[in-house]
Protein backbone atom coordinates (compact mmCIF):
# COMPACT_ATOMS: atom_id res chain seq x y z
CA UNK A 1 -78.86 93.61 -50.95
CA UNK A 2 -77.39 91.72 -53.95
CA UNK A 3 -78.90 91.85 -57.45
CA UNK A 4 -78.84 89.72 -59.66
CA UNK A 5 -79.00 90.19 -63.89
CA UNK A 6 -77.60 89.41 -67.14
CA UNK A 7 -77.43 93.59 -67.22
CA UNK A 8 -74.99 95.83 -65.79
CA UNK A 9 -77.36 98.41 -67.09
CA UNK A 10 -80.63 97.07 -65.58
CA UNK A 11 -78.32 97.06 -62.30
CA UNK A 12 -77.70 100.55 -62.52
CA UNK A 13 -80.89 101.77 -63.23
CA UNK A 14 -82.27 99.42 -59.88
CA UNK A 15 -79.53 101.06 -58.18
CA UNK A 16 -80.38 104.47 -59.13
CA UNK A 17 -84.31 104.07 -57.57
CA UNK A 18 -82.65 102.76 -54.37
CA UNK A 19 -79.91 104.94 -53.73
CA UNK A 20 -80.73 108.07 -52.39
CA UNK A 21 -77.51 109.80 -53.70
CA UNK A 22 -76.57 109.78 -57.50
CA UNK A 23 -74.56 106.56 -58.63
CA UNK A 24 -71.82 106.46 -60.67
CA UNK A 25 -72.36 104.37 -63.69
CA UNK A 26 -69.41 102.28 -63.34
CA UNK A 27 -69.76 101.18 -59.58
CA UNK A 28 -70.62 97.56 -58.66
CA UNK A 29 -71.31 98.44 -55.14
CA UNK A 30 -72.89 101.56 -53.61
CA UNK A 31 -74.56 101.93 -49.79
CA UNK A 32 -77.76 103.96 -49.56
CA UNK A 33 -78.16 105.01 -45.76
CA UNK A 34 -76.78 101.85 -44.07
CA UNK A 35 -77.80 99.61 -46.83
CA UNK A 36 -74.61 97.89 -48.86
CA UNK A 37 -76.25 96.69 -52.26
CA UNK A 38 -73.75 94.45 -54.97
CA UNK A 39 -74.48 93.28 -58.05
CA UNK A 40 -73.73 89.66 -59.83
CA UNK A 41 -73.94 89.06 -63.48
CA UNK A 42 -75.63 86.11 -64.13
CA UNK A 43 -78.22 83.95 -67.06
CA UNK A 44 -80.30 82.21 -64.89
CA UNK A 45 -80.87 80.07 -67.70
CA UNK A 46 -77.22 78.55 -67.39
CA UNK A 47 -77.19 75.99 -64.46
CA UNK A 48 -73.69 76.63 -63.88
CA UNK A 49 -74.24 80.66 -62.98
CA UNK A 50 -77.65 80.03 -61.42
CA UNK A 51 -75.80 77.03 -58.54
CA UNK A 52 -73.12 80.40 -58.51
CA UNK A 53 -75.39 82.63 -57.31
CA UNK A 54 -75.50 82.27 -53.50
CA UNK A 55 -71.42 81.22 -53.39
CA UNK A 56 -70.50 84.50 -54.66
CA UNK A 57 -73.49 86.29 -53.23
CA UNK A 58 -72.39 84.86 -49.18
CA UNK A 59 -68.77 86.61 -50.63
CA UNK A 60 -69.59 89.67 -51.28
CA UNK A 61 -71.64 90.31 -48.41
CA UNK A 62 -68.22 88.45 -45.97
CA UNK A 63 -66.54 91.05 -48.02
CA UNK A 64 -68.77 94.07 -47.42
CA UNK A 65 -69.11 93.28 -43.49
CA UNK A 66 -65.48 91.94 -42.53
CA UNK A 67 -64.63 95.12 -41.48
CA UNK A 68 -67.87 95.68 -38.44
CA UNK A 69 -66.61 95.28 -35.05
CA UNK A 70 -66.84 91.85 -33.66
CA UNK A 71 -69.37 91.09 -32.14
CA UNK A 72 -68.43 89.14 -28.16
CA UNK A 73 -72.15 87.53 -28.66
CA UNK A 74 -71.85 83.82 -28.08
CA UNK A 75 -74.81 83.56 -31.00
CA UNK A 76 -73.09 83.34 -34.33
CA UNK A 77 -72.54 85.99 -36.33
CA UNK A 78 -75.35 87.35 -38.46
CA UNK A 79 -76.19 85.67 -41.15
CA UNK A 80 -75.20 87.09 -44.43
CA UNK A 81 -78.29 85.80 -46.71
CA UNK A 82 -81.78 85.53 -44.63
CA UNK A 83 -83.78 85.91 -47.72
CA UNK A 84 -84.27 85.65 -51.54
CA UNK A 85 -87.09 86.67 -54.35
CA UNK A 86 -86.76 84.29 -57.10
CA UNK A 87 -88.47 86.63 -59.73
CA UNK A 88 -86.53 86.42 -62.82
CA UNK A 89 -88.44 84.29 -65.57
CA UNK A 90 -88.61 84.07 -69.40
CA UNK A 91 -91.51 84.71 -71.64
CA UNK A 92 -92.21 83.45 -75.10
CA UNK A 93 -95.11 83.33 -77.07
CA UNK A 94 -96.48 79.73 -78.39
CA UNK A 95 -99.09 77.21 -78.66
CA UNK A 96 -99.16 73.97 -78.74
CA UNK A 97 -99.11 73.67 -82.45
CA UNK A 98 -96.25 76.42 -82.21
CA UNK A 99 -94.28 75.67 -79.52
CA UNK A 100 -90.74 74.19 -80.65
CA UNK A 101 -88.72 71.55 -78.13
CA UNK A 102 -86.13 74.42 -78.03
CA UNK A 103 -88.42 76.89 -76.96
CA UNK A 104 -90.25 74.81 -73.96
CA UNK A 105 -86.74 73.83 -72.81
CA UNK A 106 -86.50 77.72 -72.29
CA UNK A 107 -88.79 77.67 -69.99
CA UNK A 108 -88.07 75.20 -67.84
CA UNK A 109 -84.20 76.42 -67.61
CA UNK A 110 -85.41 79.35 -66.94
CA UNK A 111 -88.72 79.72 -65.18
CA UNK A 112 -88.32 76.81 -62.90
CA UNK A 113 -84.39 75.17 -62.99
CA UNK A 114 -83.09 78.78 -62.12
CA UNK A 115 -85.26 79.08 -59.12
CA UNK A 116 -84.71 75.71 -57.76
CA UNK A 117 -80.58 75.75 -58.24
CA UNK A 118 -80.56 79.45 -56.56
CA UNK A 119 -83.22 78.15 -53.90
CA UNK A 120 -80.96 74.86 -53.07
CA UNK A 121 -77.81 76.86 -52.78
CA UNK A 122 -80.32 79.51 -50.03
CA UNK A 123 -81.33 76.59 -48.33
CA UNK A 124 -78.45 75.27 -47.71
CA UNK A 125 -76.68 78.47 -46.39
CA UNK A 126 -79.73 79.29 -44.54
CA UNK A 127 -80.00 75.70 -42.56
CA UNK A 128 -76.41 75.76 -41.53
CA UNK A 129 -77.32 79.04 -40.11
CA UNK A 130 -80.31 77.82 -38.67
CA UNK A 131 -78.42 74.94 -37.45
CA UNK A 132 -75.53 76.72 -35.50
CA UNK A 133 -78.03 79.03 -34.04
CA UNK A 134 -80.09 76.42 -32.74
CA UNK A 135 -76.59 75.25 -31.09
CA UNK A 136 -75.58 78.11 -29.70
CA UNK A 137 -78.78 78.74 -28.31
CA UNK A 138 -78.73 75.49 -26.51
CA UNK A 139 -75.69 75.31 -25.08
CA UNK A 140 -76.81 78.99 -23.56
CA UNK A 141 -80.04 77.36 -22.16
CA UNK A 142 -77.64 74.78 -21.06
CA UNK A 143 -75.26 76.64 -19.02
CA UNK A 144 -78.04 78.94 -17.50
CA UNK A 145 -80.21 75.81 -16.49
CA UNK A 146 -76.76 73.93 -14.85
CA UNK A 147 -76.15 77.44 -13.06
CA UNK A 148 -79.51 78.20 -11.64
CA UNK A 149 -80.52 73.89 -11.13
CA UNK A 150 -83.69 74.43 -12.91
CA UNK A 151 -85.24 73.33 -16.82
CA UNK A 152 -87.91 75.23 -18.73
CA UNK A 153 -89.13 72.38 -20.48
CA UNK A 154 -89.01 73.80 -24.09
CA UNK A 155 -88.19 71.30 -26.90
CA UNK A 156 -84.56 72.29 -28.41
CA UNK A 157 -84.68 70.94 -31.37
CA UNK A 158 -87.74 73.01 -32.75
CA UNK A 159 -85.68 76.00 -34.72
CA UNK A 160 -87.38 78.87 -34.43
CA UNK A 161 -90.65 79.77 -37.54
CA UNK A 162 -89.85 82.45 -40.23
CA UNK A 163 -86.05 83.03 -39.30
CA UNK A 164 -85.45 82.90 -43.38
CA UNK A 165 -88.25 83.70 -46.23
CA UNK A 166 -87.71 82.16 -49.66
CA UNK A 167 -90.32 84.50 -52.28
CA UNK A 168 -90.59 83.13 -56.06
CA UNK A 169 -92.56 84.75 -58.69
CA UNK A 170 -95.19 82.85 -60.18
CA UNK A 171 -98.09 83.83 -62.05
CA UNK A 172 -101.70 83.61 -62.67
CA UNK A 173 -100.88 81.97 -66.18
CA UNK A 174 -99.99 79.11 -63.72
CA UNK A 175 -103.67 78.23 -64.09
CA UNK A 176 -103.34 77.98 -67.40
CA UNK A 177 -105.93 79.29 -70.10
CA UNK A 178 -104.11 80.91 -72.28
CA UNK A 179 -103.07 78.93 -75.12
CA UNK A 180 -100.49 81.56 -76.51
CA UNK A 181 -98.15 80.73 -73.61
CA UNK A 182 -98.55 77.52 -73.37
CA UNK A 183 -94.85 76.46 -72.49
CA UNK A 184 -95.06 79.93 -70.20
CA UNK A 185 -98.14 78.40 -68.48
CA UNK A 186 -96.52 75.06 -67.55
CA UNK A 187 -93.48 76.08 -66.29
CA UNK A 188 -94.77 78.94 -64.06
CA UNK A 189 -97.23 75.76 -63.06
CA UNK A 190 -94.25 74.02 -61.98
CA UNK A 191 -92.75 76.87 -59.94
CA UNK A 192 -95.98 76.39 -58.03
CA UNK A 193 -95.52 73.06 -57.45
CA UNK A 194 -91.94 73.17 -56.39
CA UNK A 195 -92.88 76.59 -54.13
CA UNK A 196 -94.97 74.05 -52.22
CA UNK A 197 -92.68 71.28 -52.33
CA UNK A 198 -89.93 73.54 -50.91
CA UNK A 199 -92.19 75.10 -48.25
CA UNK A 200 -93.57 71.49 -46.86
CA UNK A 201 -89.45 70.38 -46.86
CA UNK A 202 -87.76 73.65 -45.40
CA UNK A 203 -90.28 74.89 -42.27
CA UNK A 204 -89.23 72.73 -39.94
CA UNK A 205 -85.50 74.13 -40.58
CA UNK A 206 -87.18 77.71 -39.80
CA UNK A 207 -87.60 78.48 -43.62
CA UNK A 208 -90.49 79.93 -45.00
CA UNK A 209 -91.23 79.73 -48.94
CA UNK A 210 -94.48 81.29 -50.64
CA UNK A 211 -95.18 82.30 -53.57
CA UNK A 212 -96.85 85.41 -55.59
CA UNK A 213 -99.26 84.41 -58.43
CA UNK A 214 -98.38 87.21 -60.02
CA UNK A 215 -101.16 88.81 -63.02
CA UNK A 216 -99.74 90.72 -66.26
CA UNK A 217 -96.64 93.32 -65.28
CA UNK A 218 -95.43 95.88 -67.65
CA UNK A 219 -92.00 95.38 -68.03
CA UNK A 220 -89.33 96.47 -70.76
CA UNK A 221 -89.21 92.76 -72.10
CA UNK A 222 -92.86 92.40 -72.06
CA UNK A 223 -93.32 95.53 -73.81
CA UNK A 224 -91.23 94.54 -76.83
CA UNK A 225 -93.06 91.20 -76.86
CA UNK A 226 -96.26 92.62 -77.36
CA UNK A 227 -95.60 95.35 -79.96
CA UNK A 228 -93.29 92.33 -81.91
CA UNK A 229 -96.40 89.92 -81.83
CA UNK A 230 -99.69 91.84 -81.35
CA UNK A 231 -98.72 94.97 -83.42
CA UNK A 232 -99.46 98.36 -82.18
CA UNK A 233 -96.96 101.28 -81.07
CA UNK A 234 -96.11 103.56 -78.36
């Protein structure tokens, strides 16, 4: 598993619920049972660290697994990154009498350029996969057909459904409704729109992308957000 935040500490404390042993504060990289989990420090809102993310993600995990025995399979190896949640996102209060350009640029670098440059860099990892699987596998059917004289008839260049999942976080507020977040509404609107977008492009490369219309979480962020603007303690 690699996570991904613009906090070490968040990290830690993810790391923490997952292990099963304590963690010491200052590791990047712990296993719990078999499981290797790495962090990478990144703003999604920054196109340059949100096209990183996958790059460094595929060499971590090459890192973490160069040292498993070698497999004599004549598939390729595994593949490092077979799936992704896209679930960080940015809120901010505003209307549309509110709302500055500043702040609905926010949300779009956020909310719905983030997913899409981390998605692109998946997809492209995950077809070449794809890809040299559906090789391999061919060129087994191959030789077994030329040794035995016979065909099965199957079409080879169908890759196989659901070898990858792509997951992004949207939300309800996609629906819109709520004038206080209006900026919040439209961008999680177009997360929707690129979910299906992506999902009509990448199945027939054996990559499936939905998406979770998410209602309201309590988080730490959101929590401060609505003492700051609605008042109220605890």
């Amino acid at each position: 598993i690699v996570l991904v935040s613009r906090s070490p500490d968040k990290f830690q404390s993810a790391l923490d619920r997952l292990n099963d042993e304590d963690a010491t504060p200052s590791s990047t990289a712990q296993r719990s049972n078999q499981c290797i989990i790495k962090f990478i420090r990144a703003d999604l809102s920054n196109a340059n660290d949100a096209s990183s993310i996958i790059p460094r993600a595929i060499q971590l995990l090459s890192t973490s697994t160069s040292k498993s025995t070698t497999s004599t399979s004549p598939l390729p190896q595994p593949i490092l990154i077979s799936g992704i949640v896209n679930a960080a996102a940015s809120t901010s209060r505003g209307n549309l009498l509110t709302t500055t350009p500043e702040m609905f640029d926010d949300q779009y670098t956020t909310n719905v350029r983030g997913p899409f440059l981390v998605t692109q860099g998946a997809a492209r990892h995950m077809m070449d996969y794809n890809n040299q699987l559906s090789l391999s596998r061919n060129n087994i059917s191959d030789s077994s057909n030329s040794a035995s004289g016979s065909m099965d008839g199957s079409d080879s260049s169908i890759i196989p459904r659901g070898l990858c999942s792509i997951v992004n976080i949207c939300s309800v507020a996609a629906k819109g409704g709520a004038p206080f977040i209006l900026p919040y509404s439209c961008a999680k609107s177009a997360l929707v729109t690129l979910t299906k977008n992506n999902a009509a492009e990448l199945a027939p490369h054996g990559i499936r992308v939905n998406g979770v219309n998410m209602g309201w979480c309590l988080t730490e962020n959101e929590h401060a957000l609505q003492r700051e603007v609605h008042g109220g303690g605890g």
